[in-house]
Protein backbone atom coordinates (compact mmCIF):
# COMPACT_ATOMS: atom_id res chain seq x y z
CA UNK A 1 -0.65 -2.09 -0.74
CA UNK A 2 -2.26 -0.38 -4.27
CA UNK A 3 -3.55 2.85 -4.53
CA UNK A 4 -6.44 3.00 -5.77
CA UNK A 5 -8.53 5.01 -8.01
CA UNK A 6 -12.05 3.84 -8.74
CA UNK A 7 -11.66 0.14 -8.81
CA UNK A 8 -8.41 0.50 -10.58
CA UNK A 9 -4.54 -0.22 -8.87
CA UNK A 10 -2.64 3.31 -9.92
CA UNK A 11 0.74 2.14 -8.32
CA UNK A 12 1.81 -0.18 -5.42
CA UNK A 13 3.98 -0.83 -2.90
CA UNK A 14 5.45 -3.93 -0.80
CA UNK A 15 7.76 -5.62 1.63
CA UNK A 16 7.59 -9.42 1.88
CA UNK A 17 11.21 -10.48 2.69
CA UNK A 18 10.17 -13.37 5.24
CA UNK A 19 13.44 -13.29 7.18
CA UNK A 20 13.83 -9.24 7.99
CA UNK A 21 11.92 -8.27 11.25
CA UNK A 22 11.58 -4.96 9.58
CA UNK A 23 10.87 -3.33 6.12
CA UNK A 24 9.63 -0.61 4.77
CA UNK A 25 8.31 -0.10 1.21
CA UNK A 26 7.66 3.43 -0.40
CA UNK A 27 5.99 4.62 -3.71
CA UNK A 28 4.86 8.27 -5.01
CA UNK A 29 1.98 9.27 -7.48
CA UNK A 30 0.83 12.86 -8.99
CA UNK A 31 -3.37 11.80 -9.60
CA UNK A 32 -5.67 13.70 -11.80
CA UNK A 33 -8.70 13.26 -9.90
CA UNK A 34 -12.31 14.42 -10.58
CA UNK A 35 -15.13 15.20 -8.18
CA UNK A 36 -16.53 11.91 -7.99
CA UNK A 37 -13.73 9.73 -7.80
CA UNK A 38 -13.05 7.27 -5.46
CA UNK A 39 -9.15 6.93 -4.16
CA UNK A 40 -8.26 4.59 -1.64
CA UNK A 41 -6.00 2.07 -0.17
CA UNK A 42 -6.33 -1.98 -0.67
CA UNK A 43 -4.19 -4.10 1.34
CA UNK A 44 -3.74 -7.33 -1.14
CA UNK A 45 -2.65 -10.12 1.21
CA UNK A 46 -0.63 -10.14 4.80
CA UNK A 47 -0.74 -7.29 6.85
CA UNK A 48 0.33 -3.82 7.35
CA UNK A 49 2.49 -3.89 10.16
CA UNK A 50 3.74 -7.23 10.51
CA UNK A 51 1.74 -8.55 13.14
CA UNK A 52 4.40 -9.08 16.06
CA UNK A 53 7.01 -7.74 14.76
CA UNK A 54 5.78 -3.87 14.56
CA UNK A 55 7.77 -1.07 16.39
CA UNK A 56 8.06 2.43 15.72
């Protein structure tokens, strides 16, 4: 997962150990953001909460 901030990755995070039913993956970011910026989250590839193997 990146965060975004218009068009541009600011930081990421992942899990993609194959063989661990579950992970978690963490990251932290001050932004300087003006008016018209756009922030959001973009999930690269996979999923994000492991399809069958999600609990909470």
């Amino acid at each position: 997962v990146n965060l975004m901030q218009n068009e541009y990755p600011v930081i990421s995070a992942f899990a993609g150990d194959q063989d661990v039913t579950r992970e978690a993956a963490s990251n932290g970011v001050l932004l300087m953001v003006e008016r018209e910026d756009r922030v959001y989250l973009k999930l690269e590839r996979g999923n994000l909460m492991g399809g069958w193997k999600y609990s909470t």
